[in-house]
PDB file of N, CA and C in Angstrom:
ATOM      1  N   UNK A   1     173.567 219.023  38.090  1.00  0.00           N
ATOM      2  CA  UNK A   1     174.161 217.975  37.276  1.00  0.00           C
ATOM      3  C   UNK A   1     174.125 216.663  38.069  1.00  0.00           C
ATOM      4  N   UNK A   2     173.637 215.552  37.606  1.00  0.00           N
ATOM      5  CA  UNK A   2     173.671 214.194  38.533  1.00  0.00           C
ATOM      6  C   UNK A   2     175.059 213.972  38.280  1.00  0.00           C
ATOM      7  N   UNK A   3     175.099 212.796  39.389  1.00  0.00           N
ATOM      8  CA  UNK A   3     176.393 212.862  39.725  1.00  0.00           C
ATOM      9  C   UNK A   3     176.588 211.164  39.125  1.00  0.00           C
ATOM     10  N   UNK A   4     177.796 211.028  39.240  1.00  0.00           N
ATOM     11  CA  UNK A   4     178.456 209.610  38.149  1.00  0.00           C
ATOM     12  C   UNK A   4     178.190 208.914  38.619  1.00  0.00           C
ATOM     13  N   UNK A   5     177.423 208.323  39.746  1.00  0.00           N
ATOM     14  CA  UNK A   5     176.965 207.064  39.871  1.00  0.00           C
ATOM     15  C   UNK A   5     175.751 207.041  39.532  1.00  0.00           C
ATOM     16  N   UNK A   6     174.795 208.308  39.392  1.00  0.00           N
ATOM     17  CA  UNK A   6     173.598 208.085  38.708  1.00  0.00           C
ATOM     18  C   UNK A   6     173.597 207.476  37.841  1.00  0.00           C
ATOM     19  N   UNK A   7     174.651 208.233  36.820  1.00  0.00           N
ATOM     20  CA  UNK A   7     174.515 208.022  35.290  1.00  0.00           C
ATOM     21  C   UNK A   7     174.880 206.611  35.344  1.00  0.00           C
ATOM     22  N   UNK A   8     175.888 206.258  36.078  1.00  0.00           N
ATOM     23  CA  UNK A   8     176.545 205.007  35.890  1.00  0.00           C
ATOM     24  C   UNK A   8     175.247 203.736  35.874  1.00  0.00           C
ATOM     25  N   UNK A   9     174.584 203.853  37.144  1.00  0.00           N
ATOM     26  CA  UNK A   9     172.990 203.276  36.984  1.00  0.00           C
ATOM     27  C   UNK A   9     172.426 203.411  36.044  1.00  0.00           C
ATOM     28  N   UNK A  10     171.941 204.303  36.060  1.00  0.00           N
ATOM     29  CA  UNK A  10     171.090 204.814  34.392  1.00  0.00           C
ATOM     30  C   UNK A  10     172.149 203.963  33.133  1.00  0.00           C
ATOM     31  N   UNK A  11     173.083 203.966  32.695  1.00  0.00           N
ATOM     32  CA  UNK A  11     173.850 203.505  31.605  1.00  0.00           C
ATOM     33  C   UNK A  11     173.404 201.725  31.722  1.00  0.00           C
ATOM     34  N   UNK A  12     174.079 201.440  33.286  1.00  0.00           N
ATOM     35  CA  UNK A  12     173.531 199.984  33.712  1.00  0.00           C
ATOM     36  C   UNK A  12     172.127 199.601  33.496  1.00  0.00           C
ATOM     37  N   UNK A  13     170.780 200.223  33.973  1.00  0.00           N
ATOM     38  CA  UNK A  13     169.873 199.849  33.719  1.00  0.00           C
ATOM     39  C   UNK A  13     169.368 199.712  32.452  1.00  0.00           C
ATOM     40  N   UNK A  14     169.478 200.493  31.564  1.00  0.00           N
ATOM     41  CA  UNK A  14     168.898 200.568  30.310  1.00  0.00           C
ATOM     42  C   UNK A  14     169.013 199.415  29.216  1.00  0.00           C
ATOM     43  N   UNK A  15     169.878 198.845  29.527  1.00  0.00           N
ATOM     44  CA  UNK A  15     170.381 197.486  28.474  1.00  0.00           C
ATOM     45  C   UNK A  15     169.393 196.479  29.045  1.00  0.00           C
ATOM     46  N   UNK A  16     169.579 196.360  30.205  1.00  0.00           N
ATOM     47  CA  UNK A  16     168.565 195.628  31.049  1.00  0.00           C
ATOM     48  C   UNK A  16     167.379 195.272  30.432  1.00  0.00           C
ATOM     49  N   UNK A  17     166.591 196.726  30.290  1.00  0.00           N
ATOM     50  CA  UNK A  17     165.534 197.205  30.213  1.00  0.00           C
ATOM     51  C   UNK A  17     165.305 196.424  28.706  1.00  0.00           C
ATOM     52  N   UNK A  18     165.997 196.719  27.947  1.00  0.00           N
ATOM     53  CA  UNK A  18     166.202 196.184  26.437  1.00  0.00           C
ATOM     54  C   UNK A  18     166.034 194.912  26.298  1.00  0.00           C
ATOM     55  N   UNK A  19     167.182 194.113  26.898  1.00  0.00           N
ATOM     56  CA  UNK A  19     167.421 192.934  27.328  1.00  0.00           C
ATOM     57  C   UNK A  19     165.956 192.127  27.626  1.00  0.00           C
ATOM     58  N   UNK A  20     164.940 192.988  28.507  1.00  0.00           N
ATOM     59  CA  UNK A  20     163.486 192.041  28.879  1.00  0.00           C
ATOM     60  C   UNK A  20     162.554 192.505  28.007  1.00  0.00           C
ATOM     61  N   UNK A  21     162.827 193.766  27.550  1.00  0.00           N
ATOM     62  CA  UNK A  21     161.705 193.804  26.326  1.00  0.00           C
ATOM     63  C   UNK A  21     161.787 193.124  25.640  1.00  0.00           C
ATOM     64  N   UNK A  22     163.210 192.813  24.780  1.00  0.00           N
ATOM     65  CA  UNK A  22     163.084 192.075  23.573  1.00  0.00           C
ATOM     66  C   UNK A  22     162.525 190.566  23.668  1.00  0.00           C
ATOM     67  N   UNK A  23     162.915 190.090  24.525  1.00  0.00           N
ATOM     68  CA  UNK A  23     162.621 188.884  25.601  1.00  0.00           C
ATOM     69  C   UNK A  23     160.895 188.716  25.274  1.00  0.00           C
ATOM     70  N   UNK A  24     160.680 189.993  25.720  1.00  0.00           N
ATOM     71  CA  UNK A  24     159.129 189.743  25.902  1.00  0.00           C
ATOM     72  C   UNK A  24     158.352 190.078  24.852  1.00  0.00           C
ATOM     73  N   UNK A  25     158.706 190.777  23.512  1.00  0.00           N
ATOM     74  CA  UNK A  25     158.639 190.734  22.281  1.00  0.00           C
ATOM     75  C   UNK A  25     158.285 189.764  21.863  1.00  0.00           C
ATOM     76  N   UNK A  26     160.223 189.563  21.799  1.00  0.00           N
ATOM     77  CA  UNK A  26     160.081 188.124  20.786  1.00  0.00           C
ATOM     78  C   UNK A  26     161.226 187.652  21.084  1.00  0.00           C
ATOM     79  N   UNK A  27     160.865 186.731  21.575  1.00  0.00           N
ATOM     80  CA  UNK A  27     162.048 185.667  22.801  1.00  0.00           C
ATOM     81  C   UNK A  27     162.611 185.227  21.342  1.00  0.00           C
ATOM     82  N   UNK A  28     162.643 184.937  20.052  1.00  0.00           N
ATOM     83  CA  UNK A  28     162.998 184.007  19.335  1.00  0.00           C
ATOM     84  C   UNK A  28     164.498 185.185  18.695  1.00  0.00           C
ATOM     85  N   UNK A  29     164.151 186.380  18.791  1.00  0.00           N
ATOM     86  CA  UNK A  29     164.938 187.347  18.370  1.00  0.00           C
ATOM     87  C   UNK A  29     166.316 187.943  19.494  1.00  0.00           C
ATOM     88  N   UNK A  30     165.562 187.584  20.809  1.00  0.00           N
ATOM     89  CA  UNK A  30     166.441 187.716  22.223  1.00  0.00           C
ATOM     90  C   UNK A  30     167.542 186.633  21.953  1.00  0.00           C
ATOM     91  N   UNK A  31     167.363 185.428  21.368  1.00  0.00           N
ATOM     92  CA  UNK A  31     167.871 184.236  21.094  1.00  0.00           C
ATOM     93  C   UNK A  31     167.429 182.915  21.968  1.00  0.00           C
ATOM     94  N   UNK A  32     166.569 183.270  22.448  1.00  0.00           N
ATOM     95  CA  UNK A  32     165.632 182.030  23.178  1.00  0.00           C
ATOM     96  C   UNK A  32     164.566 181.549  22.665  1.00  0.00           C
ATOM     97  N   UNK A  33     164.396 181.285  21.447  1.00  0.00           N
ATOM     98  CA  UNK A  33     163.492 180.165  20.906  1.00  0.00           C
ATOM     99  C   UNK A  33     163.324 179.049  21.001  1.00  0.00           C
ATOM    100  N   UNK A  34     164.254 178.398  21.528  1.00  0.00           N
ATOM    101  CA  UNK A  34     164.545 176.856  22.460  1.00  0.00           C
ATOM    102  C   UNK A  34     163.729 176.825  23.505  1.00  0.00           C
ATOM    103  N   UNK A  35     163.072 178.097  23.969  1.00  0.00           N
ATOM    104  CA  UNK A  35     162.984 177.787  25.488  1.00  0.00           C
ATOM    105  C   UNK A  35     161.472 178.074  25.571  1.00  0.00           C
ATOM    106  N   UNK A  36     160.787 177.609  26.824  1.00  0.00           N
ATOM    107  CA  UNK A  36     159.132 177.800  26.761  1.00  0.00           C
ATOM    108  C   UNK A  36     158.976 178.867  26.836  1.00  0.00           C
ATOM    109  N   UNK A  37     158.006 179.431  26.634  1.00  0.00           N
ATOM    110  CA  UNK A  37     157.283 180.938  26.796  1.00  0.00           C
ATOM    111  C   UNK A  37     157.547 181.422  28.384  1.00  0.00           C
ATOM    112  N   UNK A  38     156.853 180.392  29.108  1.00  0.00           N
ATOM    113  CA  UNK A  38     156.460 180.696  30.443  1.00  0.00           C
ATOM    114  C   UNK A  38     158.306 180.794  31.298  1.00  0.00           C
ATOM    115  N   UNK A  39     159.335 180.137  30.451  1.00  0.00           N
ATOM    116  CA  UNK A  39     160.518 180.636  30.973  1.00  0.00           C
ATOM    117  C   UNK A  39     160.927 182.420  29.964  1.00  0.00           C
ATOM    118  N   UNK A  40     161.225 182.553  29.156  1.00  0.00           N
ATOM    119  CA  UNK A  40     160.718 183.513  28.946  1.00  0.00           C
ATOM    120  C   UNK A  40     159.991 184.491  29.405  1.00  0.00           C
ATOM    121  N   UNK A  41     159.085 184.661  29.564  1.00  0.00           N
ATOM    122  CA  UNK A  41     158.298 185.219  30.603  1.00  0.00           C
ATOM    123  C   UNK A  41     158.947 185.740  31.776  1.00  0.00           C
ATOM    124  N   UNK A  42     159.215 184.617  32.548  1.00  0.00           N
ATOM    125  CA  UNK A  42     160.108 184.949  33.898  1.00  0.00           C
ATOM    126  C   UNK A  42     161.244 185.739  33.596  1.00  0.00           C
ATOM    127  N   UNK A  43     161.974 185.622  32.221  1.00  0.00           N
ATOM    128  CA  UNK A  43     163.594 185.721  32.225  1.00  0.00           C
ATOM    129  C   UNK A  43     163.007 187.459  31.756  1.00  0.00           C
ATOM    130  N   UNK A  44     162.238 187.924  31.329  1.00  0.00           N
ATOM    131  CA  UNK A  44     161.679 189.386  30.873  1.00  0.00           C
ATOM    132  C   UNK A  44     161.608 189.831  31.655  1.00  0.00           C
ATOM    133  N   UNK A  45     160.461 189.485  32.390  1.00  0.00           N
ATOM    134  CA  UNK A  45     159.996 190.191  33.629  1.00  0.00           C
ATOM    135  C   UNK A  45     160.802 190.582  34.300  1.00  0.00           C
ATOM    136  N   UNK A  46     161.290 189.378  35.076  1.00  0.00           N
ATOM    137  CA  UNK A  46     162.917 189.256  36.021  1.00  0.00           C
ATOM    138  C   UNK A  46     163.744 190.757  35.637  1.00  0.00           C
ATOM    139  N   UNK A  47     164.274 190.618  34.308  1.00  0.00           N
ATOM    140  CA  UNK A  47     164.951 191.867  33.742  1.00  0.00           C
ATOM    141  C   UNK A  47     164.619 193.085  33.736  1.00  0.00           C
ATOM    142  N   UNK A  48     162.901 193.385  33.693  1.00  0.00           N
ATOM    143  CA  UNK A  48     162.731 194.717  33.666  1.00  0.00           C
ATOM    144  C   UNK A  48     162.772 195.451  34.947  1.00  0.00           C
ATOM    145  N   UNK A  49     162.316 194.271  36.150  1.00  0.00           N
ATOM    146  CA  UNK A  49     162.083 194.379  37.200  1.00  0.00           C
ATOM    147  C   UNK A  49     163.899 194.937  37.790  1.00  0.00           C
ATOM    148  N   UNK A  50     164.304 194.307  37.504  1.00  0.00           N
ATOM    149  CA  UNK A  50     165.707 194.237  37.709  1.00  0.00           C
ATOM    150  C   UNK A  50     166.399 195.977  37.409  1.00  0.00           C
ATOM    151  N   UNK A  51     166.072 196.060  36.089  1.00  0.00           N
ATOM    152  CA  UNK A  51     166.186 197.607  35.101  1.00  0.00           C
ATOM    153  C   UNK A  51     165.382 198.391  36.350  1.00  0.00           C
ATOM    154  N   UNK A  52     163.952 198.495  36.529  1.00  0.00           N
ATOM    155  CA  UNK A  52     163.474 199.470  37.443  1.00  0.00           C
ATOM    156  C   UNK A  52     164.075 200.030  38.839  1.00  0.00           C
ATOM    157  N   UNK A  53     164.703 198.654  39.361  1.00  0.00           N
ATOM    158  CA  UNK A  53     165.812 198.904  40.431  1.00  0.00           C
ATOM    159  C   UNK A  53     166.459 199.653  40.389  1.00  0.00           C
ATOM    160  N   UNK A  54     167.312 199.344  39.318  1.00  0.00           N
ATOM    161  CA  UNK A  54     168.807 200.021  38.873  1.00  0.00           C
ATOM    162  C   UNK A  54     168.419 201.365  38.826  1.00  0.00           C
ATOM    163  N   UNK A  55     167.022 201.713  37.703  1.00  0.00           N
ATOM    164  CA  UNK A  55     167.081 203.313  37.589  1.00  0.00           C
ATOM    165  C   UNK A  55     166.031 204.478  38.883  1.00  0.00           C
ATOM    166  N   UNK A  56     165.230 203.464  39.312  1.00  0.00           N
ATOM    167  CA  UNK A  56     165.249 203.887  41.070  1.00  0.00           C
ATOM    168  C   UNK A  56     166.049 204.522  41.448  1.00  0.00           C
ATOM    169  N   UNK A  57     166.911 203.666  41.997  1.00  0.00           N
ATOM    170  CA  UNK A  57     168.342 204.121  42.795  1.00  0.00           C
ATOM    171  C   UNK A  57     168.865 204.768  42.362  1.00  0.00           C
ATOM    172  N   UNK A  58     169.214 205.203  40.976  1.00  0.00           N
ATOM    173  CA  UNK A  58     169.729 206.306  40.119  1.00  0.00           C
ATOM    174  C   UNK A  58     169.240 207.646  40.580  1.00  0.00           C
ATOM    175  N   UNK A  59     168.079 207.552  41.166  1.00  0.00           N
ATOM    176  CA  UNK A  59     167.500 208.902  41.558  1.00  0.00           C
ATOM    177  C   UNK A  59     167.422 209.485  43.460  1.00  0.00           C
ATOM    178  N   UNK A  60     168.531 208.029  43.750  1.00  0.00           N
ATOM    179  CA  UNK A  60     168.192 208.164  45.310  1.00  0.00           C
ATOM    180  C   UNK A  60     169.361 209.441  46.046  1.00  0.00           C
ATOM    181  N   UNK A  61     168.977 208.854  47.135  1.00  0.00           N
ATOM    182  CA  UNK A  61     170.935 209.867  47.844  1.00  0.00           C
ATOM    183  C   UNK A  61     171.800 208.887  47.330  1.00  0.00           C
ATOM    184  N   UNK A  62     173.018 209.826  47.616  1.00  0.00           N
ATOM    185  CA  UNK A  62     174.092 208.843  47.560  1.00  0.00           C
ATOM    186  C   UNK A  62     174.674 207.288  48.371  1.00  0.00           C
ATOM    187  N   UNK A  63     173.934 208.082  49.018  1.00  0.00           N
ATOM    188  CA  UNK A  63     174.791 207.193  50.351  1.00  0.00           C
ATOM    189  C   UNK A  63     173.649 205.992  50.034  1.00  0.00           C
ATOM    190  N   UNK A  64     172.276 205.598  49.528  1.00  0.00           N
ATOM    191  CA  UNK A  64     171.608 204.577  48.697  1.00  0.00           C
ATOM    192  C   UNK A  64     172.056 204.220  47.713  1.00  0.00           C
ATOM    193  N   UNK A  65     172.578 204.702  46.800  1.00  0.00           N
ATOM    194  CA  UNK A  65     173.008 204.512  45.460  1.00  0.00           C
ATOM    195  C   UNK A  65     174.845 203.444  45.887  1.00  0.00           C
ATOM    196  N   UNK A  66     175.578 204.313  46.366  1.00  0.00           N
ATOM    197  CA  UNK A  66     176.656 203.280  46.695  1.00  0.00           C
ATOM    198  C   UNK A  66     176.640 202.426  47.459  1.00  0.00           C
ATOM    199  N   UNK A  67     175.461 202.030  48.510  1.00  0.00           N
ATOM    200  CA  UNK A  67     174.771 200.870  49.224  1.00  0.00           C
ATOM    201  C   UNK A  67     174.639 199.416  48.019  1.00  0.00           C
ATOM    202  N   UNK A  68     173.689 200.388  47.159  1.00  0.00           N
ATOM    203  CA  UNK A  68     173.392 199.855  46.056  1.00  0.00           C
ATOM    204  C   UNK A  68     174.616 198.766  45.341  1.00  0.00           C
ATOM    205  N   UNK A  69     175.709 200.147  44.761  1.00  0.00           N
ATOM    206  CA  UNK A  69     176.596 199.693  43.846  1.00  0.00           C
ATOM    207  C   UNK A  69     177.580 198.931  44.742  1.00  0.00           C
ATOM    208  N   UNK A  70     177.307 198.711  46.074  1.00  0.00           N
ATOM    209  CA  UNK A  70     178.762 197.888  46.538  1.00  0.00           C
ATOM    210  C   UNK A  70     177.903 196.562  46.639  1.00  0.00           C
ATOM    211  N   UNK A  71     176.575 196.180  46.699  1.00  0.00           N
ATOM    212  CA  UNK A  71     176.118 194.953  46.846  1.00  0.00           C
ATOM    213  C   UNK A  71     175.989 194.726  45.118  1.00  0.00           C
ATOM    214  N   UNK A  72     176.011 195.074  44.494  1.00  0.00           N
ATOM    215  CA  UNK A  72     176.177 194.647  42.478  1.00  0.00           C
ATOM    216  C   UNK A  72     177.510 194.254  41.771  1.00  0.00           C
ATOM    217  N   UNK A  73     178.527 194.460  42.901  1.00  0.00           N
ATOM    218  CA  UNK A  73     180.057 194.405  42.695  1.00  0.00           C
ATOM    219  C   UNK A  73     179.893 192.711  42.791  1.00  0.00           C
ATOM    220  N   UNK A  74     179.742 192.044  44.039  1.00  0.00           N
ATOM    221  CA  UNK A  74     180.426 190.721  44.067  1.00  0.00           C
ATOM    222  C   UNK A  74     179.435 189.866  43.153  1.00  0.00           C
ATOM    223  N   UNK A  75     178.152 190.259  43.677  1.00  0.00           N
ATOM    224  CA  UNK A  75     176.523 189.522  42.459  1.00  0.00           C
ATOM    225  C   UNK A  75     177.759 189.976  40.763  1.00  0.00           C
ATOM    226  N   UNK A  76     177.348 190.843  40.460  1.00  0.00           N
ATOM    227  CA  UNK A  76     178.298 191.063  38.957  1.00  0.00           C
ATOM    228  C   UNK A  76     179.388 189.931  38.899  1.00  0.00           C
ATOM    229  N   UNK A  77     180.158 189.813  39.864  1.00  0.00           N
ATOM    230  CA  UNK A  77     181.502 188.720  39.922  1.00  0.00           C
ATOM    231  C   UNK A  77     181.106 187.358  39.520  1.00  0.00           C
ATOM    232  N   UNK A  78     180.066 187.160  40.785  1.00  0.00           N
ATOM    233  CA  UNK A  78     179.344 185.813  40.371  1.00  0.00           C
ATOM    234  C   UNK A  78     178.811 185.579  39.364  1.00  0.00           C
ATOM    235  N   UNK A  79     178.151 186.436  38.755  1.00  0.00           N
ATOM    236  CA  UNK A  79     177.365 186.270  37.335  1.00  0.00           C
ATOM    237  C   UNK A  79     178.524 186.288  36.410  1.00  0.00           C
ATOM    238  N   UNK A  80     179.632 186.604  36.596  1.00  0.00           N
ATOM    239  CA  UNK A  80     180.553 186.903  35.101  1.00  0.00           C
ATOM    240  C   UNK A  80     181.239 185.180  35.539  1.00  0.00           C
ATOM    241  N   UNK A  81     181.567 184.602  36.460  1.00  0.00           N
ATOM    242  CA  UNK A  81     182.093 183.573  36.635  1.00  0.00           C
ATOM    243  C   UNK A  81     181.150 182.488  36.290  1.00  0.00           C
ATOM    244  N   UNK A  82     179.738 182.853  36.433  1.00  0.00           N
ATOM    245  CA  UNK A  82     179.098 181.524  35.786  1.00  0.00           C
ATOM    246  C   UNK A  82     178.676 181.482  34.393  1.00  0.00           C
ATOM    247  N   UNK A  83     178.428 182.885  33.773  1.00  0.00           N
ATOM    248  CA  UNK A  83     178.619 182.938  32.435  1.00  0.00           C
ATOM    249  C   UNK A  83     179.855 182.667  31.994  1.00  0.00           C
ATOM    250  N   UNK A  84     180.711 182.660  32.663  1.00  0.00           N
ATOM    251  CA  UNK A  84     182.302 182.180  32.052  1.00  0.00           C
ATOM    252  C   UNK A  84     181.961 180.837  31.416  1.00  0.00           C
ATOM    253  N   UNK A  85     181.939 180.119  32.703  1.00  0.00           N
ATOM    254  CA  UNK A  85     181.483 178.707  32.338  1.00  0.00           C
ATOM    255  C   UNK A  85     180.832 178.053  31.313  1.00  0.00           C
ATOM    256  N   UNK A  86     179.573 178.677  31.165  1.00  0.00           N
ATOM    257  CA  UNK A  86     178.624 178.366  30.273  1.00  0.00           C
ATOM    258  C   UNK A  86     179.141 178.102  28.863  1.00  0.00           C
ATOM    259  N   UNK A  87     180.630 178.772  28.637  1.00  0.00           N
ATOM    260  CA  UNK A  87     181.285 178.331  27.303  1.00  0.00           C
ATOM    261  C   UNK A  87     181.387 179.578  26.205  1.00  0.00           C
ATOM    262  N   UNK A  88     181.709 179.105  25.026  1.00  0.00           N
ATOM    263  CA  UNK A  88     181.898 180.346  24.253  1.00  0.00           C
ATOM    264  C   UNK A  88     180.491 181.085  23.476  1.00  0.00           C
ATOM    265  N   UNK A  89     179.486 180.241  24.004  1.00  0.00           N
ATOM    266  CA  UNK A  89     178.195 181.027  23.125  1.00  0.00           C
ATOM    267  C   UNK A  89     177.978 182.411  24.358  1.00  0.00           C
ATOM    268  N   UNK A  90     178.362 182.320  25.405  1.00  0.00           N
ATOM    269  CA  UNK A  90     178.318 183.613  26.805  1.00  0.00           C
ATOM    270  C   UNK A  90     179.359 184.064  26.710  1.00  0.00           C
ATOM    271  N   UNK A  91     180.380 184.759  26.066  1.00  0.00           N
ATOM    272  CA  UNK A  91     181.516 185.344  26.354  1.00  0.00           C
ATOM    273  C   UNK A  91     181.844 186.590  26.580  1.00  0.00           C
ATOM    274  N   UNK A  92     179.991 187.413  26.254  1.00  0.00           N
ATOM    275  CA  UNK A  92     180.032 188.637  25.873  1.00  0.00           C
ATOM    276  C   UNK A  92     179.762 189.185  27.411  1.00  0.00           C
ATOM    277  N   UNK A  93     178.974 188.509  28.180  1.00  0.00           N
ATOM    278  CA  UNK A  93     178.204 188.785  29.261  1.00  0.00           C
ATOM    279  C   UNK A  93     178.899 188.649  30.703  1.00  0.00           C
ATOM    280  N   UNK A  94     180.200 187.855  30.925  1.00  0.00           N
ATOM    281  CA  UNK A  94     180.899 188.050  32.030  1.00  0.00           C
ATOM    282  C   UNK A  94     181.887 189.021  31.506  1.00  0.00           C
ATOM    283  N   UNK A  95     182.190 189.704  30.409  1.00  0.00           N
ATOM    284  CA  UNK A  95     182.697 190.693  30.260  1.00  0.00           C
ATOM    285  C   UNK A  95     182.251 192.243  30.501  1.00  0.00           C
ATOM    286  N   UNK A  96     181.177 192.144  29.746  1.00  0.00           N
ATOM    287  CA  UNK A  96     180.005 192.599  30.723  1.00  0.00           C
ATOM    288  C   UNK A  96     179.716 193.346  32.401  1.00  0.00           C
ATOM    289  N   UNK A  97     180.292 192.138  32.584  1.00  0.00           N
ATOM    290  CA  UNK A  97     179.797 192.293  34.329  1.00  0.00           C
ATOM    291  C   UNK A  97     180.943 192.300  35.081  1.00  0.00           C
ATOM    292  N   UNK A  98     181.967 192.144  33.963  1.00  0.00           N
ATOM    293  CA  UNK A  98     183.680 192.016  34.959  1.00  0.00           C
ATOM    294  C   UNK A  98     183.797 193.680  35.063  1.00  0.00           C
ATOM    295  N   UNK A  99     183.632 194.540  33.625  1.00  0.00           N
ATOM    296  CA  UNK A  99     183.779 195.901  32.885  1.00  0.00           C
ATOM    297  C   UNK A  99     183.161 196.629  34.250  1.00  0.00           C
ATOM    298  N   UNK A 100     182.038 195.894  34.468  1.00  0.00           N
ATOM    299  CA  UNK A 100     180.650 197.313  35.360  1.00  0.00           C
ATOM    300  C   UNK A 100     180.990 197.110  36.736  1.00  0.00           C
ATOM    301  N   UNK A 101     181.518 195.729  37.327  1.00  0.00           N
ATOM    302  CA  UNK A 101     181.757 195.257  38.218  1.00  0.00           C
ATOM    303  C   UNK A 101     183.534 196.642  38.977  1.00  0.00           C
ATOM    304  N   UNK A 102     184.419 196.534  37.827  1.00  0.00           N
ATOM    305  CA  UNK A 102     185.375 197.295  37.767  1.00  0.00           C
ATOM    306  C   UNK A 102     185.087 199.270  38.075  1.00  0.00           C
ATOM    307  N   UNK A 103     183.861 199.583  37.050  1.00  0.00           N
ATOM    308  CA  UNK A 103     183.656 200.562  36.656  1.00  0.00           C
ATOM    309  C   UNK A 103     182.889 200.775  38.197  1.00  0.00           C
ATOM    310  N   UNK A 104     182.025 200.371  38.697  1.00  0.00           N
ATOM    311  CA  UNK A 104     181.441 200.537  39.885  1.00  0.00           C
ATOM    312  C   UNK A 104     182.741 200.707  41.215  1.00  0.00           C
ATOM    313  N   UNK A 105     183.393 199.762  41.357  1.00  0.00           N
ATOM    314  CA  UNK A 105     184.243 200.368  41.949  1.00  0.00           C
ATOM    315  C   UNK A 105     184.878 201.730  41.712  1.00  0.00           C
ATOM    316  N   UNK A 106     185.749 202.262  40.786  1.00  0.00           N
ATOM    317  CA  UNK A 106     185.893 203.061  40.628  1.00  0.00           C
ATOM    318  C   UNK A 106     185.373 204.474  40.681  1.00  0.00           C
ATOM    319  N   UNK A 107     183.984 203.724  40.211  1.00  0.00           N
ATOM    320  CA  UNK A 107     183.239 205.243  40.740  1.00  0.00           C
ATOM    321  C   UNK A 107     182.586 205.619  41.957  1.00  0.00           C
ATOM    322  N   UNK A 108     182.581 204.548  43.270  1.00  0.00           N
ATOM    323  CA  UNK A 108     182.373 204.797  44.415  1.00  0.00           C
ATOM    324  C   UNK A 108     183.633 204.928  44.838  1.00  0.00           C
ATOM    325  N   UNK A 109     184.987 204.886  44.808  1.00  0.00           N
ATOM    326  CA  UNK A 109     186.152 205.086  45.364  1.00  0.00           C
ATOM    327  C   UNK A 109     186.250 206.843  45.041  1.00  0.00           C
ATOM    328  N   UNK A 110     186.050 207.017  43.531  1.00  0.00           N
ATOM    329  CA  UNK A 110     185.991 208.722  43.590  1.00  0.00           C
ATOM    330  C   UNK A 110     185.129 209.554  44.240  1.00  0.00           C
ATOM    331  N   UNK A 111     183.677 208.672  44.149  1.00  0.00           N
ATOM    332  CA  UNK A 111     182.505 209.893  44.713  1.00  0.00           C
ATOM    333  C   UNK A 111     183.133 209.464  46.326  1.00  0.00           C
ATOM    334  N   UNK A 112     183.268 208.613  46.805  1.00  0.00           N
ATOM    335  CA  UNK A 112     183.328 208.890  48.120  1.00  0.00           C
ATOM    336  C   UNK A 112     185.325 209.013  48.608  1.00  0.00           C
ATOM    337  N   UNK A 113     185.947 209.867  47.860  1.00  0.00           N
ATOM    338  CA  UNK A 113     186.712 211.260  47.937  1.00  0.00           C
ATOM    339  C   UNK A 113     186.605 212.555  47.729  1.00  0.00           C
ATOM    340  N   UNK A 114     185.878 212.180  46.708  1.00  0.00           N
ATOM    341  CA  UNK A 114     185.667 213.893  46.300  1.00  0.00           C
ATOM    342  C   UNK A 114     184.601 214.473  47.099  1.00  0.00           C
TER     343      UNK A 114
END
């Protein structure tokens, strides 16, 4: 049975993964039709690349995987504080990252008791 920080990765990566496909689809449906292709582009890529990480490490030891999840804790912080900012069209996305930011702790405080 993998153990809860796999899954926890795996759950994390997959939106990701979504997130740069659709992007790279059809940026106009992601909600970036304002923006050039060639940013687009980057903001896909960036994401899947990002997703492949996440579900990598999903398959590593542990002791990689909570390496992992303790350097995604404060990055998550930062990202939910500057999507804060950005106003009420981002409100969904430092919630987001406050939720996983929380949830990651928690689940390296248990795996590394139990």
């Amino acid at each position: 049975m993998p153990s809860i920080s796999s899954v926890l990765l795996v759950i994390q990566g997959l939106p990701i993964a979504g997130f740069g496909a659709t992007i790279l689809a059809d940026q106009a449906k992601a909600g970036f039709a304002d923006i050039p292709a060639s940013v687009a582009h980057v903001i896909g890529f960036s994401s899947l690349s990002l997703s492949a990480v996440y579900l990598a490490t999903a398959f590593q030891a542990s002791r990689s995987r909570h390496h992992f999840l303790l350097t995604t804790i404060p990055l998550r912080l930062a990202a939910a504080y500057a999507f804060w900012r950005d106003g009420a069209d981002a409100r969904g996305a430092p919630l987001w990252d406050v939720i996983n930011a929380l949830i990651s702790v928690g689940v390296l405080l248990y795996e590394r008791t139990a």
